[in-house]
C-alpha atoms as a PDB file:
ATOM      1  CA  UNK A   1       0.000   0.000   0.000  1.00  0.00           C
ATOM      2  CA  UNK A   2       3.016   2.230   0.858  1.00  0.00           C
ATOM      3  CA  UNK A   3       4.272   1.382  -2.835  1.00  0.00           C
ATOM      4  CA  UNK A   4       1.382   2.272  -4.534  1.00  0.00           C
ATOM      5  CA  UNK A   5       1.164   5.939  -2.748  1.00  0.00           C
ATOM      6  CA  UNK A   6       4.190   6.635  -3.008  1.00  0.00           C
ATOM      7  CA  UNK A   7       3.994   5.939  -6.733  1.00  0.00           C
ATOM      8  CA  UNK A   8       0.495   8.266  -7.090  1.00  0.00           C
ATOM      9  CA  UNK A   9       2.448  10.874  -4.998  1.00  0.00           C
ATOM     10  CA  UNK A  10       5.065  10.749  -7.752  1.00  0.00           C
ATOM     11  CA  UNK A  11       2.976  11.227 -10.452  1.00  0.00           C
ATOM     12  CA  UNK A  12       0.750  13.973  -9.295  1.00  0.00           C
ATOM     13  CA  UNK A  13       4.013  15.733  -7.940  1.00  0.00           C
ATOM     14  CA  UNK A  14       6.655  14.586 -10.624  1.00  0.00           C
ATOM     15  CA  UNK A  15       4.644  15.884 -13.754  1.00  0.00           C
ATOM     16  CA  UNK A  16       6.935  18.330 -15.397  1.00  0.00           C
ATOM     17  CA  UNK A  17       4.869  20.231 -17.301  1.00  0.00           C
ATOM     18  CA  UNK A  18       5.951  20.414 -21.701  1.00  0.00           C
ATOM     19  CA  UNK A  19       4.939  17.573 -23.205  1.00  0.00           C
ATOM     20  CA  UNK A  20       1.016  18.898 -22.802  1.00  0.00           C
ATOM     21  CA  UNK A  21       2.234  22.187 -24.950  1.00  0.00           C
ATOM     22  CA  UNK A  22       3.654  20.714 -27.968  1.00  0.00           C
ATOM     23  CA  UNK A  23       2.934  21.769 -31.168  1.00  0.00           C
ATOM     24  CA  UNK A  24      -0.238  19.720 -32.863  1.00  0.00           C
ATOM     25  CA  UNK A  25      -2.159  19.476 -29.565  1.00  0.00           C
ATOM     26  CA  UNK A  26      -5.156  20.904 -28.392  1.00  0.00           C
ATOM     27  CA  UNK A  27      -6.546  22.708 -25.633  1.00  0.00           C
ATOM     28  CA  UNK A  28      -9.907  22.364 -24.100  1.00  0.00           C
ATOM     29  CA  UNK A  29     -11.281  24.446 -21.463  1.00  0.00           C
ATOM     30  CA  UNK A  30     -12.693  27.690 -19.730  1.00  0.00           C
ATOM     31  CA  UNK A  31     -12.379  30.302 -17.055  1.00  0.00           C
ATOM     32  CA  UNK A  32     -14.719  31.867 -14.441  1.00  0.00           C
ATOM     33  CA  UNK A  33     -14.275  35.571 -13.818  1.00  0.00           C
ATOM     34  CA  UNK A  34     -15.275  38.042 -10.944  1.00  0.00           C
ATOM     35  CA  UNK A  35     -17.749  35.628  -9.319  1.00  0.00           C
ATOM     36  CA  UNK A  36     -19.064  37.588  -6.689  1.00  0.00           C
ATOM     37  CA  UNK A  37     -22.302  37.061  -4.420  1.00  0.00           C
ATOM     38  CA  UNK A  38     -23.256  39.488  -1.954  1.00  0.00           C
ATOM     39  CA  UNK A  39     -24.688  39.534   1.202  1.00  0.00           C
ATOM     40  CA  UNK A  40     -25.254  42.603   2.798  1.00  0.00           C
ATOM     41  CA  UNK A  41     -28.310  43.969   2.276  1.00  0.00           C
ATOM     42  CA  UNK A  42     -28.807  46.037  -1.310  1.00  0.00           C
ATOM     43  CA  UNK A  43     -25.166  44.141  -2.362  1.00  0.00           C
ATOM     44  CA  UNK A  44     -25.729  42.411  -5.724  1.00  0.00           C
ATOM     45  CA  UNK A  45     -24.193  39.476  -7.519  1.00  0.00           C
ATOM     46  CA  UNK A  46     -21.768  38.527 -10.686  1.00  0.00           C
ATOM     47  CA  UNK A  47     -20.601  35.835 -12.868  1.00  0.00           C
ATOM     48  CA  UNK A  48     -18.921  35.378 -15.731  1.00  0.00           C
ATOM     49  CA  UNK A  49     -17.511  32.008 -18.192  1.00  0.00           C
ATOM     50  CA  UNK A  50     -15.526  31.981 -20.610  1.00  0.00           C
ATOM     51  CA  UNK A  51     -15.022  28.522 -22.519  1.00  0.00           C
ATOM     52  CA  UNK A  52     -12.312  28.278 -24.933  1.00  0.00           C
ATOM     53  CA  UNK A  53     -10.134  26.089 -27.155  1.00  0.00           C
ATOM     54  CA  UNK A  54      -6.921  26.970 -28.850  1.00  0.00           C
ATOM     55  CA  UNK A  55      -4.626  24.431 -30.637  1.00  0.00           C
ATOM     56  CA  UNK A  56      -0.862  24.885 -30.403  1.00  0.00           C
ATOM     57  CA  UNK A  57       0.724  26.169 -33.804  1.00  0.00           C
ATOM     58  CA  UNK A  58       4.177  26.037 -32.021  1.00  0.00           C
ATOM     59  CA  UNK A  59       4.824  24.661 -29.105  1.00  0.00           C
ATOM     60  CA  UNK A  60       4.232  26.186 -26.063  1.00  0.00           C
ATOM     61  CA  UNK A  61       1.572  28.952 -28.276  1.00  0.00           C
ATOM     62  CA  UNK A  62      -1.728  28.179 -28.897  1.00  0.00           C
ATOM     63  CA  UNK A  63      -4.663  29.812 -30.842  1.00  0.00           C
ATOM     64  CA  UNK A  64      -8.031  29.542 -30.976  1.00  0.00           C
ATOM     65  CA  UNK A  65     -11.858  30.974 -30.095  1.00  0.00           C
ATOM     66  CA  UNK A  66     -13.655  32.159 -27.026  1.00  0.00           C
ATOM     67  CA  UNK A  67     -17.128  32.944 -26.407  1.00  0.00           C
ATOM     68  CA  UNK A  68     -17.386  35.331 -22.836  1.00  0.00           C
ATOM     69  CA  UNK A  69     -21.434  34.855 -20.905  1.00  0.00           C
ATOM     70  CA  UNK A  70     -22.025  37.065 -18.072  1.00  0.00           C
ATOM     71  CA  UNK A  71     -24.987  38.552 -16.070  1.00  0.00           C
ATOM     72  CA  UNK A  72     -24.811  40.649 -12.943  1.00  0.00           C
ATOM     73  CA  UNK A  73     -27.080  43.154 -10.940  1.00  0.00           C
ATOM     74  CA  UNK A  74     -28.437  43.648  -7.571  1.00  0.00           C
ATOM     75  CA  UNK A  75     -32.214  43.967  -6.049  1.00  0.00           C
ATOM     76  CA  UNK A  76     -32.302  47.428  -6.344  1.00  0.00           C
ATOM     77  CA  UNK A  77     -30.841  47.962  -9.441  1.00  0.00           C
ATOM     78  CA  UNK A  78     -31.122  46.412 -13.366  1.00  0.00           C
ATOM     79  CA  UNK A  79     -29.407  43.360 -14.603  1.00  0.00           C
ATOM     80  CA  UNK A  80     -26.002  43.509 -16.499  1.00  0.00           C
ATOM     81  CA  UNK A  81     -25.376  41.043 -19.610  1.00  0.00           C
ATOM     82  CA  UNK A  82     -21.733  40.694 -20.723  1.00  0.00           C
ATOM     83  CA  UNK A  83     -20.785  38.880 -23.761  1.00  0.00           C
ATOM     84  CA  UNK A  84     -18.432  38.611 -26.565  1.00  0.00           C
ATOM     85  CA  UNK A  85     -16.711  36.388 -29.487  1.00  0.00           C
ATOM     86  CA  UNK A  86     -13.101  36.406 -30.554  1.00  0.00           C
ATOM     87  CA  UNK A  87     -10.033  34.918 -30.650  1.00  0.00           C
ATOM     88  CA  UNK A  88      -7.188  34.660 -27.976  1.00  0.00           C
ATOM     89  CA  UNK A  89      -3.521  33.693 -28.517  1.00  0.00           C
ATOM     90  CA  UNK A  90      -1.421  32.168 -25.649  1.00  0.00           C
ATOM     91  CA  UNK A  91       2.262  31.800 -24.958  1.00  0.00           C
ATOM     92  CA  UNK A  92       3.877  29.666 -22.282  1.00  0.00           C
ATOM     93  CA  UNK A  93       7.293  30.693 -21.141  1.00  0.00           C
ATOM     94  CA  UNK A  94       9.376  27.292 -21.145  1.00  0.00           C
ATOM     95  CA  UNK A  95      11.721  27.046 -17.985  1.00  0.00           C
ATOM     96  CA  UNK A  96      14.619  27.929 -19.936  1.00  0.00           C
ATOM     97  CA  UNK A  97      13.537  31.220 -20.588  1.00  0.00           C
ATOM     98  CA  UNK A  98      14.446  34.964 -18.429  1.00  0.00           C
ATOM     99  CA  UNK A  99      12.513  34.766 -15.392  1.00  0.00           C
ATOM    100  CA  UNK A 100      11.185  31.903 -14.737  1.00  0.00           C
ATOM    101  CA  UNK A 101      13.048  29.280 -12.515  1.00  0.00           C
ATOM    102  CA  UNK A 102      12.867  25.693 -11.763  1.00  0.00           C
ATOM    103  CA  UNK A 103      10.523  26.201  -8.886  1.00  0.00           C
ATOM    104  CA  UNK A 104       7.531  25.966 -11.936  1.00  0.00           C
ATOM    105  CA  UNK A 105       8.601  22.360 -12.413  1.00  0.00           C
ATOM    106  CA  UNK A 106       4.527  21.439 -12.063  1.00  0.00           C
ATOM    107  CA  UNK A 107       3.267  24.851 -13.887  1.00  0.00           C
ATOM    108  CA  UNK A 108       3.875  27.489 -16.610  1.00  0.00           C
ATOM    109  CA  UNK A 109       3.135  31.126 -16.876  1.00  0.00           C
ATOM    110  CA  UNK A 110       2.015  32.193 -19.611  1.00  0.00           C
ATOM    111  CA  UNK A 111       0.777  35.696 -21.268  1.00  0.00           C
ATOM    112  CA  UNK A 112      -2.715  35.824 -22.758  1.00  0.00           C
ATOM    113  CA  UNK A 113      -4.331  38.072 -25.452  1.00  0.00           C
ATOM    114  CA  UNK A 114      -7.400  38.061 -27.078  1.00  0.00           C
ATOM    115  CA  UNK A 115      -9.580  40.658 -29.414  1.00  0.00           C
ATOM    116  CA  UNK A 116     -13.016  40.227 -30.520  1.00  0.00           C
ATOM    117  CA  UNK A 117     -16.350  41.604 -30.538  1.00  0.00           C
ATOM    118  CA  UNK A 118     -18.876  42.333 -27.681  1.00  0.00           C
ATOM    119  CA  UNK A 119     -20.812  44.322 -24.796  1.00  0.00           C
ATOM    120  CA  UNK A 120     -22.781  44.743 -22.252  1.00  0.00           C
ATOM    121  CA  UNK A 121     -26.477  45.551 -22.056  1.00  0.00           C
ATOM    122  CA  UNK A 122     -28.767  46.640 -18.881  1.00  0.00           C
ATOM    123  CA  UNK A 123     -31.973  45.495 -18.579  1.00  0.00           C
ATOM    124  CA  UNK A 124     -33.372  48.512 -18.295  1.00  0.00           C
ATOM    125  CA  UNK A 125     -32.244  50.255 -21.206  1.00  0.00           C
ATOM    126  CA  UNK A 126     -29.665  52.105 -19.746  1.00  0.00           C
ATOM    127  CA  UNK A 127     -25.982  52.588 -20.341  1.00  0.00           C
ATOM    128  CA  UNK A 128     -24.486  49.717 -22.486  1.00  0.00           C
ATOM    129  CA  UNK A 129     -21.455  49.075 -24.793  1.00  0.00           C
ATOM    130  CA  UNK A 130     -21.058  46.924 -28.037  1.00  0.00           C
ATOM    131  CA  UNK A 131     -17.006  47.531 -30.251  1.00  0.00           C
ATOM    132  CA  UNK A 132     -14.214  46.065 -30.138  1.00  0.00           C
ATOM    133  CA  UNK A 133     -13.204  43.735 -27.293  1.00  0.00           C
ATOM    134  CA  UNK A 134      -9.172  43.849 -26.523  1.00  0.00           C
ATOM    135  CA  UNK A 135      -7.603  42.210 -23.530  1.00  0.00           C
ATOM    136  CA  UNK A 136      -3.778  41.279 -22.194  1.00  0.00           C
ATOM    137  CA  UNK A 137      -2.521  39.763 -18.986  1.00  0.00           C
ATOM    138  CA  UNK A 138      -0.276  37.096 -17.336  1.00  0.00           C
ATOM    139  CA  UNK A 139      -1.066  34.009 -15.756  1.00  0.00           C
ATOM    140  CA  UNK A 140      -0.064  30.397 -14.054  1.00  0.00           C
ATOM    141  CA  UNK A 141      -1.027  27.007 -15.186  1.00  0.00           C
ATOM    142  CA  UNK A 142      -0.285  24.665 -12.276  1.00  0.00           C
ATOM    143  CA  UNK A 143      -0.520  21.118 -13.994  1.00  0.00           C
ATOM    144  CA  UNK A 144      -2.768  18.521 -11.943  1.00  0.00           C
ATOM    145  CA  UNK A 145      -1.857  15.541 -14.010  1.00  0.00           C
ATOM    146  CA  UNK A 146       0.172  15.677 -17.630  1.00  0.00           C
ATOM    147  CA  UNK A 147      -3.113  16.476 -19.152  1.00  0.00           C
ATOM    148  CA  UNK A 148      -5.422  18.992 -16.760  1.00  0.00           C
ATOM    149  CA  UNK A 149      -4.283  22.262 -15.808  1.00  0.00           C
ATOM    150  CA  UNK A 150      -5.807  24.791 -13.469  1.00  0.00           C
ATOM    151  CA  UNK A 151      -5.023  28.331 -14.559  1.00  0.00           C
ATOM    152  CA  UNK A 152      -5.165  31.770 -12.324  1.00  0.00           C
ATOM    153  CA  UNK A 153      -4.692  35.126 -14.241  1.00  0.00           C
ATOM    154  CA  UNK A 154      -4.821  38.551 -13.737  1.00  0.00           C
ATOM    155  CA  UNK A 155      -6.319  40.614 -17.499  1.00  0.00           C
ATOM    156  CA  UNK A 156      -6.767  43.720 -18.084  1.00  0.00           C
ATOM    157  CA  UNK A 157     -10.117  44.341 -20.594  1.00  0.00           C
ATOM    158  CA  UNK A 158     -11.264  47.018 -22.507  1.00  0.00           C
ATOM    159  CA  UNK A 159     -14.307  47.499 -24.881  1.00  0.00           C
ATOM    160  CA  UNK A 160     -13.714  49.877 -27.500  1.00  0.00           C
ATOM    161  CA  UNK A 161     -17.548  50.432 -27.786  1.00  0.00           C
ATOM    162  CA  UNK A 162     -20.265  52.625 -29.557  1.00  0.00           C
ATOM    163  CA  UNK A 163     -23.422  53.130 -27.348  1.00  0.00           C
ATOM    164  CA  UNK A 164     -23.940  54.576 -24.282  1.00  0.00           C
ATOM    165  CA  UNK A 165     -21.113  54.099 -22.674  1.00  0.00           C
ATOM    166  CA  UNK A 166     -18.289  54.596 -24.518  1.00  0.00           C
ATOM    167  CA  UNK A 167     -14.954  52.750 -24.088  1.00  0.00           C
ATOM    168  CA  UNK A 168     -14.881  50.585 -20.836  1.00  0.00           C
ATOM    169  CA  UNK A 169     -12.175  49.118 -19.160  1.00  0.00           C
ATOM    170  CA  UNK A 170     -11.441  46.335 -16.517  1.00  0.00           C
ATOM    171  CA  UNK A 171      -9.194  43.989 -14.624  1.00  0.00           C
ATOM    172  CA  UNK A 172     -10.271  40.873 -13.701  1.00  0.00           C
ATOM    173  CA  UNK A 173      -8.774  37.964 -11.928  1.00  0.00           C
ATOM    174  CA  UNK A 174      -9.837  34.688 -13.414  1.00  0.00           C
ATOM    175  CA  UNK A 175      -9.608  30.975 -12.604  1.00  0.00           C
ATOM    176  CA  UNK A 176      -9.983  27.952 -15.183  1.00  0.00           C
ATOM    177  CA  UNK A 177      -9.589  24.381 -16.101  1.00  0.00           C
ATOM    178  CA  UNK A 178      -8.428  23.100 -19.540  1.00  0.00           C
ATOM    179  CA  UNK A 179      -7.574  20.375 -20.699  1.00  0.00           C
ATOM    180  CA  UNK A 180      -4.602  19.160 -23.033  1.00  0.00           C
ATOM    181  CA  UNK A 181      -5.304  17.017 -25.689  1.00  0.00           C
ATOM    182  CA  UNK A 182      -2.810  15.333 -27.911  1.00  0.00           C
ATOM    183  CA  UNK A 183      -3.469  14.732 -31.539  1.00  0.00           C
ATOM    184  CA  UNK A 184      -5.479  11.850 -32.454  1.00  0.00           C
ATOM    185  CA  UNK A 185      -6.981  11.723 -29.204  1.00  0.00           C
ATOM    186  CA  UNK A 186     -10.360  12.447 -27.740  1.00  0.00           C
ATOM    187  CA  UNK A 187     -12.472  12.653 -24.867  1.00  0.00           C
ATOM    188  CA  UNK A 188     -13.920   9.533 -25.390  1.00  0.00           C
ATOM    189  CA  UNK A 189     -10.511   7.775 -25.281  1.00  0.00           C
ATOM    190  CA  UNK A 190     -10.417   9.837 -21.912  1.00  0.00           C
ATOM    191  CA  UNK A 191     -13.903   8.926 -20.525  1.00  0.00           C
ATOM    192  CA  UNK A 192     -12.332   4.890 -21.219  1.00  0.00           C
ATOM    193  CA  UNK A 193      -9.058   5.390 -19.465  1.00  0.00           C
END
């Protein structure tokens, strides 16, 4: 019994993290941004998910599509919809690179940008923003197996919009899961394993 958790221990902890961010392979996933749930009285809520999938055209960069889903609001005021569509490009810094040491043997960081198209909308026909959706910031994979990674980032947003509003801006910290798919392989194989 010792054996066999010391071997698990190994591979959850001994997982250097490459392999998943070759070139060909395919990332599956999502984040969840500025969840927030009040509760004093008047305080409101928010949510936000972003699901995603990028395939590396190098390794350690990936490129693909995102589709953002929000809502938020509070009793005594309208509701917010956020939402969007466009394309982000990722880049993991390898350990071998300036600034990052072998203490990220389990993780990457990476730098994340994306530009699209969306908005927000109130409920009540108030102020809201549709343009041009730009955003940049840094982040951490930490690697749970060889092929799941939970990500944490920090973005700054903007919305280069026509409406009411104007040209709005944000930073929001995020949390995700992806997963890393090699080529040839799906989630059924997976689902089997």
């Amino acid at each position: 019994m010792k054996k066999i958790l010391m071997a698990g221990m190994f591979a959850f902890l001994g997982n250097p993290a490459h392999a998943q961010l070759q070139k060909a392979n395919w990332m599956v996933g999502g984040e969840v941004a500025a969840a927030n749930f009040g509760l004093n009285k008047g305080a409101g809520y928010s949510f936000q998910v972003t699901p995603q999938v990028a395939f590396f055209v190098k390794d350690n960069w990936a490129v693909g599509p995102y589709v953002r889903l929000g809502v938020s609001g509070a009793k005594s005021s309208p509701t917010t919809f956020t939402y969007g569509v466009g394309a982000l490009s990722r880049y993991y810094f390898s350990s071998g690179e300036e600034g990052v040491d072998s203490l990220v043997r389990h993780g990457r960081f990476f730098v994340e940008g994306n530009a699209g198209i969306g908005g927000t909308t109130v409920s009540d026909g108030g102020a809201s923003a549709n343009g041009l959706d730009l955003g940049i910031g840094p982040g951490y994979t930490y690697f749970l197996t060889s092929d799941i990674g939970l990500d944490a980032s920090l973005k700054l947003n903007g919305n280069l919009g026509f409406g009411n509003r104007g040209t709005t801006s944000a930073i929001d910290f995020r949390l995700g899961l992806n997963i890393f798919l090699p080529p040839g392989k799906s989630l059924k194989d997976y689902k089997s394993e």
